[in-house]
Protein backbone atom coordinates (compact mmCIF):
# COMPACT_ATOMS: atom_id res chain seq x y z
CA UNK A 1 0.00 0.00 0.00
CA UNK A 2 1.53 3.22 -1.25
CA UNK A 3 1.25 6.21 1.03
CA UNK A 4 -1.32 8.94 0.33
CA UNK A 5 0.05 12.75 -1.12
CA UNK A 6 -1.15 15.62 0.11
CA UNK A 7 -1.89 17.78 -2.94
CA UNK A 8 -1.39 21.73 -3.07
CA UNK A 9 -4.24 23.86 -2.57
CA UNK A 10 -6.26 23.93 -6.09
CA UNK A 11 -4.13 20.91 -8.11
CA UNK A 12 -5.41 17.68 -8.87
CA UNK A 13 -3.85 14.25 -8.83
CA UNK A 14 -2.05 15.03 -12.12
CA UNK A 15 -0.81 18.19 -11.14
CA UNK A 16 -3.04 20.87 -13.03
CA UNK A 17 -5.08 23.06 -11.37
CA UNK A 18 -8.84 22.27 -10.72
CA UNK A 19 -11.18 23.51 -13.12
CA UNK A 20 -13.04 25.43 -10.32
CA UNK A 21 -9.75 27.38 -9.38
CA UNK A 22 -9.46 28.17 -12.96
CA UNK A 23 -13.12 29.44 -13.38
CA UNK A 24 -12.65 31.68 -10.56
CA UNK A 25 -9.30 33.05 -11.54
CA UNK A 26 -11.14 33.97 -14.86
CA UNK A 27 -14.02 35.85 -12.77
CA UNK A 28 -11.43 37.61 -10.69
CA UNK A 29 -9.89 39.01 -13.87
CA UNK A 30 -13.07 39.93 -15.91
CA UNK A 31 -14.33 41.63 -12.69
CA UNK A 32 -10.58 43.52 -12.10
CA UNK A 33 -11.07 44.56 -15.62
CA UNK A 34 -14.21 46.03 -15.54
CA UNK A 35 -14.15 47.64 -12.34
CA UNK A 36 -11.47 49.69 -13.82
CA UNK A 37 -13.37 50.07 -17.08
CA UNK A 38 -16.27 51.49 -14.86
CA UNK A 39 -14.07 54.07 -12.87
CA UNK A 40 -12.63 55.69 -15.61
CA UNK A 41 -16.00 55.64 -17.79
CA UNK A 42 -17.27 59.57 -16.95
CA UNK A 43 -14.04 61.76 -17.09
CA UNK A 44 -13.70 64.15 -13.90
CA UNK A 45 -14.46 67.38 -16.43
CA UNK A 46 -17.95 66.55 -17.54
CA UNK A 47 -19.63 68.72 -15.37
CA UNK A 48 -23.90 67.99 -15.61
CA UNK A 49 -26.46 69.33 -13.87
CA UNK A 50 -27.88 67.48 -10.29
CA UNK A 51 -31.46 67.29 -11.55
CA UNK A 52 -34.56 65.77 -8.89
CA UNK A 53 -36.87 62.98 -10.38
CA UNK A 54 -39.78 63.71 -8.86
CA UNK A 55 -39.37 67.26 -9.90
CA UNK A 56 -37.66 67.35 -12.89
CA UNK A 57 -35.99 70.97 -10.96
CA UNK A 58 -32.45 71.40 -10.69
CA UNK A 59 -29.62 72.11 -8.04
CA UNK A 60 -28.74 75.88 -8.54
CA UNK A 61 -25.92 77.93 -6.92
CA UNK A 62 -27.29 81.55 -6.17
CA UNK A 63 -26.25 84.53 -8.01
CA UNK A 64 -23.95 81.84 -10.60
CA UNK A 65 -21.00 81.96 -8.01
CA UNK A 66 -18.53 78.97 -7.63
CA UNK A 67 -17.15 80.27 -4.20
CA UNK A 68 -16.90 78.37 -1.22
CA UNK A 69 -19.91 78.76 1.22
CA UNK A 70 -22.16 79.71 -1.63
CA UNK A 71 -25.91 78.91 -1.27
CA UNK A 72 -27.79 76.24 -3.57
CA UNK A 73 -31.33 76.34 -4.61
CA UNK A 74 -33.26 74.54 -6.64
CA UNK A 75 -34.30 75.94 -9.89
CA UNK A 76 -35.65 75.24 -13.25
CA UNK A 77 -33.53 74.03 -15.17
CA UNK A 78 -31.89 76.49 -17.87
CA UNK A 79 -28.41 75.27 -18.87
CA UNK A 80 -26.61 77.60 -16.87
CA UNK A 81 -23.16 77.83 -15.39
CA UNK A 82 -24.28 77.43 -11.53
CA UNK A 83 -26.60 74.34 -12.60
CA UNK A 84 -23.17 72.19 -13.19
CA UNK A 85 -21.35 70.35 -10.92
């Protein structure tokens, strides 16, 4: 009687990894790959107006100022410079 082997974590008795360690290196890749696809889908420029559904109004800074401390509204929407963020 020959003595048993203790395999590495994910092989099989031949020596190649396990199908299921395979699969999930696959879906560890795919989801590495989109995650950064995702992040770096809307560039940090594209500024948009912050518009309410239920509304259809938008976020508005008074007076069109980009200061700190300025106060936001919310306005009909117009296109303006204060409606993007």
């Amino acid at each position: 009687m020959q003595p048993s082997r203790i395999l590495p974590s994910g092989r099989t008795a031949r020596g190649r990894r396990s199908p299921a360690v395979i699969a999930m290196s696959v879906v560890v890749a795919l989801a590495t790959v989109m995650a950064a696809v995702l992040t770096w889908a809307v560039p940090a420029s594209a500024a948009a107006p912050l518009v309410s559904q239920p509304s259809g109004r938008c976020l508005d800074a008074a007076g069109n100022s980009s200061t700190q401390g300025t106060a936001l509204q919310i306005w009909d929407c117009g296109g303006q410079a204060g409606q993007s963020y």
